[in-house]
C-alpha atoms as a PDB file:
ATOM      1  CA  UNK A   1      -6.123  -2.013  -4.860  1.00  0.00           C
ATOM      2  CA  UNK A   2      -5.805  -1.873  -8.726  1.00  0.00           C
ATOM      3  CA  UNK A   3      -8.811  -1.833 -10.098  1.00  0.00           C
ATOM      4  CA  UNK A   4     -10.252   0.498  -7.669  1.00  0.00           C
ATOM      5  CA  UNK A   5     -12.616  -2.036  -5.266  1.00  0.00           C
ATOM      6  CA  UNK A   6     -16.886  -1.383  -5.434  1.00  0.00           C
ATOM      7  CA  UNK A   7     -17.506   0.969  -2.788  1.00  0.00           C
ATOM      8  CA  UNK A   8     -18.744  -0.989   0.728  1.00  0.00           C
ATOM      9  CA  UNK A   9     -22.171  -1.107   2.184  1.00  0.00           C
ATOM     10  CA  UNK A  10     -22.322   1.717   4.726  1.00  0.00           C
ATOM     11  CA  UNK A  11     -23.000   0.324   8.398  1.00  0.00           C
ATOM     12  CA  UNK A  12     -25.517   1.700  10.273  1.00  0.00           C
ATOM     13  CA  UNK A  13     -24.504   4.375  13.283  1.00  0.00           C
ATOM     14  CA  UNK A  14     -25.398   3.514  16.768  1.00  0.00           C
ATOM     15  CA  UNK A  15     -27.978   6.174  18.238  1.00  0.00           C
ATOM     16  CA  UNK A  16     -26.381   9.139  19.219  1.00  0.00           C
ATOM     17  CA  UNK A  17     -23.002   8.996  17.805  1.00  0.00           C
ATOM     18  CA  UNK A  18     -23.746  10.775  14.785  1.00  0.00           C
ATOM     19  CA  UNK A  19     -23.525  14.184  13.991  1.00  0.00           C
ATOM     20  CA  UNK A  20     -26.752  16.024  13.058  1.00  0.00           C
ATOM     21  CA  UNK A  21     -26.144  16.719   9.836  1.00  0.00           C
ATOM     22  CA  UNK A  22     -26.046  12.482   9.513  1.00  0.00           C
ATOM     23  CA  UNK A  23     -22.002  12.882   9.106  1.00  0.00           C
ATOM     24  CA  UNK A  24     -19.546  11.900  11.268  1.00  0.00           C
ATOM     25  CA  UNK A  25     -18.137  14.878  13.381  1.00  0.00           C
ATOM     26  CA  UNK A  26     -15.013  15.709  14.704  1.00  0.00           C
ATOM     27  CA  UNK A  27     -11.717  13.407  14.964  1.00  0.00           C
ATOM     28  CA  UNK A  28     -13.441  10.815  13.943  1.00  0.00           C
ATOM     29  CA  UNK A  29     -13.707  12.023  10.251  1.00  0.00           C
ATOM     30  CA  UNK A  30     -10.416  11.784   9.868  1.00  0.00           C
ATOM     31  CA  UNK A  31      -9.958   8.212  10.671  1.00  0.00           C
ATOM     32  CA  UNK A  32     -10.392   5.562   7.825  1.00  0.00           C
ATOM     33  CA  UNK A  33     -13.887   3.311   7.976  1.00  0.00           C
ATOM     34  CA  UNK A  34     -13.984   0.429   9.325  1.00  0.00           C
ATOM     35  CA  UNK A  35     -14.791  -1.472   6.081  1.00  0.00           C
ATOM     36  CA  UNK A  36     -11.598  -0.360   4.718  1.00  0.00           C
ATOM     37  CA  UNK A  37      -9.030  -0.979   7.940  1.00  0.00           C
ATOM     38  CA  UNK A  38     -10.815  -4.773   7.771  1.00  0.00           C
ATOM     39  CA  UNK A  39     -10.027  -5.058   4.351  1.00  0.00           C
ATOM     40  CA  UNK A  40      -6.392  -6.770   3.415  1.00  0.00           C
ATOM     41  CA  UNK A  41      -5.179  -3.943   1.912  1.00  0.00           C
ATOM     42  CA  UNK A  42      -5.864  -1.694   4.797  1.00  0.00           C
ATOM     43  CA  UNK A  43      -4.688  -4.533   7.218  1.00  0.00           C
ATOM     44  CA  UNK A  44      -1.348  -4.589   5.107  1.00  0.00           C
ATOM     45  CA  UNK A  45      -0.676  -0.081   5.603  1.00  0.00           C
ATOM     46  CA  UNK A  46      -1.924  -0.760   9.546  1.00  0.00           C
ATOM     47  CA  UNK A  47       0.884  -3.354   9.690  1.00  0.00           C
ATOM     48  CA  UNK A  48       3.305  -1.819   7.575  1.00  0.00           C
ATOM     49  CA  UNK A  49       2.826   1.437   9.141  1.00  0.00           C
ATOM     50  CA  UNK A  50       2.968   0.216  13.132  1.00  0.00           C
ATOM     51  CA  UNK A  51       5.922  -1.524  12.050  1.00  0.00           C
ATOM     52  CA  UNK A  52       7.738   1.126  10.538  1.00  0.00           C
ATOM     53  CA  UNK A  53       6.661   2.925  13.976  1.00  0.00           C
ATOM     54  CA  UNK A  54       7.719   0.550  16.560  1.00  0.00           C
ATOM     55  CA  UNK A  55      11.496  -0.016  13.977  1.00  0.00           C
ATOM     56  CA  UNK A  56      11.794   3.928  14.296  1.00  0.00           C
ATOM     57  CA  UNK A  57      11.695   3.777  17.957  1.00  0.00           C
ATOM     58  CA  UNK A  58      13.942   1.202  18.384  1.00  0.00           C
ATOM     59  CA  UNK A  59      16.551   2.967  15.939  1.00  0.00           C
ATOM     60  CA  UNK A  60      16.199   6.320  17.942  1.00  0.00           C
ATOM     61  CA  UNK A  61      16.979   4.395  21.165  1.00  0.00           C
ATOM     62  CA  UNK A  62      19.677   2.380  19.479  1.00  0.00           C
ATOM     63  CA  UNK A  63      23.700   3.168  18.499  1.00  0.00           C
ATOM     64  CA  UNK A  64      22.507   2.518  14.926  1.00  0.00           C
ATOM     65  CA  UNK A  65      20.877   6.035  15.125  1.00  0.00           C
ATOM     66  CA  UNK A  66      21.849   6.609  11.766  1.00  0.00           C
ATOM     67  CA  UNK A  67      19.265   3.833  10.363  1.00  0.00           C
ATOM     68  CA  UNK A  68      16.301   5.835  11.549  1.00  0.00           C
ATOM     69  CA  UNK A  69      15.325   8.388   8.564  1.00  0.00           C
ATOM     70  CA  UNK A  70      14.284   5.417   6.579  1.00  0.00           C
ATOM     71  CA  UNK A  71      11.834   3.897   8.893  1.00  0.00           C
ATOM     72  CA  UNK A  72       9.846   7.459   9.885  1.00  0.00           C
ATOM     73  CA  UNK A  73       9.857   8.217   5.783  1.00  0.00           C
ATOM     74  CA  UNK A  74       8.628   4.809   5.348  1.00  0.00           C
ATOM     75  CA  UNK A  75       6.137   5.169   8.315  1.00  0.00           C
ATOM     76  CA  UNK A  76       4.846   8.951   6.971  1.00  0.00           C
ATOM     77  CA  UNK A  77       4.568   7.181   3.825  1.00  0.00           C
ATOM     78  CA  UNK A  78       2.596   3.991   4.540  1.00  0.00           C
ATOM     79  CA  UNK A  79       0.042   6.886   6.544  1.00  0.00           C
ATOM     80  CA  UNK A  80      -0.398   8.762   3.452  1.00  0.00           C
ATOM     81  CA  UNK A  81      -1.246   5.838   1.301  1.00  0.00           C
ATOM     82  CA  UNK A  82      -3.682   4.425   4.308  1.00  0.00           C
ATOM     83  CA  UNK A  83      -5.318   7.702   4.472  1.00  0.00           C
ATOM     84  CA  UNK A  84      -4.921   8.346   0.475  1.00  0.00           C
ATOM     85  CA  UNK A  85      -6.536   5.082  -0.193  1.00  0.00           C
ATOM     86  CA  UNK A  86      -8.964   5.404   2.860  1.00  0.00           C
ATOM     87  CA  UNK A  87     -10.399   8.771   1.853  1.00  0.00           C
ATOM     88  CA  UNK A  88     -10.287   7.319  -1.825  1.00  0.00           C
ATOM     89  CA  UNK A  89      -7.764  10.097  -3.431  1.00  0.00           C
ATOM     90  CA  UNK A  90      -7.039   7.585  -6.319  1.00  0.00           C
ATOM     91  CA  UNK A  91     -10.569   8.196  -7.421  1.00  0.00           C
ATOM     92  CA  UNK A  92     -10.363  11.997  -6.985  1.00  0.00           C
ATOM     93  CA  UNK A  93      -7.064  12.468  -8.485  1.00  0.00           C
ATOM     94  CA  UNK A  94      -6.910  10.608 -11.600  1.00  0.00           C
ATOM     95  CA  UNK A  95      -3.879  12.322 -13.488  1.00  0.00           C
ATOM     96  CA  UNK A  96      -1.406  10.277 -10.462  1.00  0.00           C
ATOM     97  CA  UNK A  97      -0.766   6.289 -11.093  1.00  0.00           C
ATOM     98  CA  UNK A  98      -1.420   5.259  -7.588  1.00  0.00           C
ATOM     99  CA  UNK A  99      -0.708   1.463  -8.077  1.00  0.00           C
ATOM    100  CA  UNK A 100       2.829   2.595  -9.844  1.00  0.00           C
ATOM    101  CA  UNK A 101       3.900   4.900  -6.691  1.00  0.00           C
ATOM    102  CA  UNK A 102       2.319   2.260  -4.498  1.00  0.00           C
ATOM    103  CA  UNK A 103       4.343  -0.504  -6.093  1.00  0.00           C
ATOM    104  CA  UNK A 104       7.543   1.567  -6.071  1.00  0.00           C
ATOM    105  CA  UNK A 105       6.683   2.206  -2.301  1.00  0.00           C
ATOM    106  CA  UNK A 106       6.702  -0.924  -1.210  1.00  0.00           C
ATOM    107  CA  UNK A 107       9.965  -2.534  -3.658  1.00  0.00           C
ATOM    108  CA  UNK A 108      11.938   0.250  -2.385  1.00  0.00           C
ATOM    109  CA  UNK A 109      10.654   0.232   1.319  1.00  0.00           C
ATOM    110  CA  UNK A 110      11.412  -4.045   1.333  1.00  0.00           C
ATOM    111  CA  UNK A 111      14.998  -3.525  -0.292  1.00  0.00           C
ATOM    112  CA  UNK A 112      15.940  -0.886   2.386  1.00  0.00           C
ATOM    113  CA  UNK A 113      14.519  -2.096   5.253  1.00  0.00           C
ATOM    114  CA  UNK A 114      16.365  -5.422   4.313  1.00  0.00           C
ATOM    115  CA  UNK A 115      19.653  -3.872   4.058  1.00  0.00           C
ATOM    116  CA  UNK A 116      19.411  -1.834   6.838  1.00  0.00           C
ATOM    117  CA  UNK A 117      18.137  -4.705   9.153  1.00  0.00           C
ATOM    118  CA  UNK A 118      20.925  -6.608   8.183  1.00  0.00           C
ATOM    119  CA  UNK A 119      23.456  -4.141   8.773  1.00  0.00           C
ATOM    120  CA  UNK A 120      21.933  -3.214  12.097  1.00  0.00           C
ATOM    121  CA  UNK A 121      22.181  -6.800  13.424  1.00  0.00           C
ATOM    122  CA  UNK A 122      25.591  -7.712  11.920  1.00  0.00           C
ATOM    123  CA  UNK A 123      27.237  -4.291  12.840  1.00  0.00           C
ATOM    124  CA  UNK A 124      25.722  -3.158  15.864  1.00  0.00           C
ATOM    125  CA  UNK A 125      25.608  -4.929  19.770  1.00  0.00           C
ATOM    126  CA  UNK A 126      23.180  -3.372  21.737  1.00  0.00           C
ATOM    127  CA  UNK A 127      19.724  -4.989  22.192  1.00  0.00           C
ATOM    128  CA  UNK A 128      17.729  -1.981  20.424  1.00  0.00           C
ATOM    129  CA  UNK A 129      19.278  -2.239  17.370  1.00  0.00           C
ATOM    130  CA  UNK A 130      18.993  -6.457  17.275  1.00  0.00           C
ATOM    131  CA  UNK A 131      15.507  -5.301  18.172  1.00  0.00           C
ATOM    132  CA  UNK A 132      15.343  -2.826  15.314  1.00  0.00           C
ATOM    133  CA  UNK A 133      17.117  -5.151  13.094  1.00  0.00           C
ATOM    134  CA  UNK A 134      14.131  -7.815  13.913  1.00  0.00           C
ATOM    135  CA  UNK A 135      11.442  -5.949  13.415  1.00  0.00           C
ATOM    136  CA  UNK A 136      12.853  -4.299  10.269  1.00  0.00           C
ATOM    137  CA  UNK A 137      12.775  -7.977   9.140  1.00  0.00           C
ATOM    138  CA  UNK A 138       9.431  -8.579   9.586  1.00  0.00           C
ATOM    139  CA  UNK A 139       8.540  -5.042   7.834  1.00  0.00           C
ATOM    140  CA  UNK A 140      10.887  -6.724   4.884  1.00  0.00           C
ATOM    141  CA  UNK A 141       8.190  -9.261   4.721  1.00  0.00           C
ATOM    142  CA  UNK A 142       4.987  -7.034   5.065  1.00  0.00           C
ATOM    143  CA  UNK A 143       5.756  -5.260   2.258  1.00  0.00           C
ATOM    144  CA  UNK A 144       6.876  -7.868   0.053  1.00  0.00           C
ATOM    145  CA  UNK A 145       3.391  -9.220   0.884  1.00  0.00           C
ATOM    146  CA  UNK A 146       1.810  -5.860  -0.356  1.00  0.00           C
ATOM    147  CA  UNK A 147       3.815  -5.601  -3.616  1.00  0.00           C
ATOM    148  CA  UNK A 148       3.217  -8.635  -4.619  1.00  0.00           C
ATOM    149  CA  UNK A 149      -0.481  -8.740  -4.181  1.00  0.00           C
ATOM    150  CA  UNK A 150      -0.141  -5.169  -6.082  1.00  0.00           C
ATOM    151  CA  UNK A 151       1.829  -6.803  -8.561  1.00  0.00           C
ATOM    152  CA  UNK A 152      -0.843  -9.499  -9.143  1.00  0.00           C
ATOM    153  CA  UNK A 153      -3.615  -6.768  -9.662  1.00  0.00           C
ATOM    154  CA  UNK A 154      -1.726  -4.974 -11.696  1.00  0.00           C
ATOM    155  CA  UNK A 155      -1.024  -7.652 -13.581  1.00  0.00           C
ATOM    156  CA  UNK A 156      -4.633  -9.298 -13.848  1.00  0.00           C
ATOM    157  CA  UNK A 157      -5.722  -5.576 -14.949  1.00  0.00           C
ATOM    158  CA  UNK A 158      -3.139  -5.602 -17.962  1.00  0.00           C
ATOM    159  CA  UNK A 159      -4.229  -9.173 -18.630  1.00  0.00           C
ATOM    160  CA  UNK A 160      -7.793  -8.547 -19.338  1.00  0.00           C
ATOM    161  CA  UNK A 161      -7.405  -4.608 -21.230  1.00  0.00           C
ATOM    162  CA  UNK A 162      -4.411  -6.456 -22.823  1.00  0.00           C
ATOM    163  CA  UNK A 163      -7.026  -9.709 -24.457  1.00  0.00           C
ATOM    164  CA  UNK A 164      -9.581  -7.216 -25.261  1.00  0.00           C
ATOM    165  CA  UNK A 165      -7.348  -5.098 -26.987  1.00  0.00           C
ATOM    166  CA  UNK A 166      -5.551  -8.315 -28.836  1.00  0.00           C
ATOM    167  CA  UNK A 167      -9.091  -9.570 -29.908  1.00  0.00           C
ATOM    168  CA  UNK A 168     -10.404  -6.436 -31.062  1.00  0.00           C
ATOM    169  CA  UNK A 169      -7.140  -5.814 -33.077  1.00  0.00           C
ATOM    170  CA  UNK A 170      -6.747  -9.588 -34.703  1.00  0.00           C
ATOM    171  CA  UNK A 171     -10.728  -9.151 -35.699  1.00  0.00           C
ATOM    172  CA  UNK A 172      -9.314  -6.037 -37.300  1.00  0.00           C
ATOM    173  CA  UNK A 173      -6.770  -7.648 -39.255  1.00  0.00           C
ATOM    174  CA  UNK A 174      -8.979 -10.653 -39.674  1.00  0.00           C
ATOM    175  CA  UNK A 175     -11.436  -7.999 -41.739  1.00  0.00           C
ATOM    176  CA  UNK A 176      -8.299  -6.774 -43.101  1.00  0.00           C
ATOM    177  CA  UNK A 177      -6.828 -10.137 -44.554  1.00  0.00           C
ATOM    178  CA  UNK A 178     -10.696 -11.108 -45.870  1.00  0.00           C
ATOM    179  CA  UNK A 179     -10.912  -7.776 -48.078  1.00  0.00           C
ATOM    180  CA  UNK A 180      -7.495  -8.142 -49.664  1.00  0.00           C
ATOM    181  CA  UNK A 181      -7.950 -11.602 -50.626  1.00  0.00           C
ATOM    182  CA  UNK A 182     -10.723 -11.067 -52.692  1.00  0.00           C
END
């Protein structure tokens, strides 16, 4: 999330399932900590990306094949962020505005997935694409959850650098206004 949350509390490895170097070897390095999957905003990419998942499937086994590019772009994108925000790549690459493409991700992602799960059960008969069309709708809603509790950081960030920069400028022109009237 926007600001970047305080790093968790490491939890303590069971005997014998760590590496002897103390890291974590194999596949297992690869998959996000627990602390962060727990967390909402890791709940929120699980959902969004096992939705976009199980929608993809259902448009591959529907008529309303044509529907399914947006669901596996959406689904390779909501694993990037997890494992972007997982590994903690907004940290190491500073010069990208994470929240931004993360916002944009999930306006865009809602919009489509609502016009495309309307289309699918208006247009289309079979029961994968009603199916598709369904759980497109509930995607709609997961990430229209997740953009607007991105908005709200954002916009609590903004707040506070916004006050302090208002206060430090009016004291400024405050200093300003006292010298000239003398």
């Amino acid at each position: 999330m926007w600001p970047p949350d305080p790093e968790p509390e490491p939890e303590p490895e069971p005997a014998g399932r760590s590496a002897p170097g103390g890291g974590v070897s194999g596949l297992r390095a690869l998959l996000p900590a627990r602390a962060f999957l727990c967390s909402p905003k890791g709940r929120l990419l699980l959902a969004e990306s096992g939705l976009s998942f199980i929608t993809f499937v259902c448009y591959v086994a529907s008529s309303a094949s044509a529907f399914l590019t947006a669901p596996l772009l959406e689904f390779l994108l909501a694993l990037f962020f997890l494992f972007a925000d997982a590994m903690q790549l907004n940290d190491k690459w500073q010069g990208l505005c994470w929240p931004m493409m993360d916002f944009l991700r999930c306006v865009t992602a809602a919009l489509i997935y609502f016009a495309i799960s309307i289309t699918a059960v208006a247009k289309y008969s079979d029961g994968a694409s009603k199916a598709a069309g369904v759980f497109g709708f509930f995607a709609t809603i997961v990430f229209a959850i997740d953009f607007y509790l991105i908005f709200n950081d954002v916009a609590k960030f903004l707040k506070q650098g916004g006050s302090a920069d208002e206060t430090t400028a009016n004291k400024e022109e405050e200093e300003d206004s006292d010298s000239d009237s003398d």
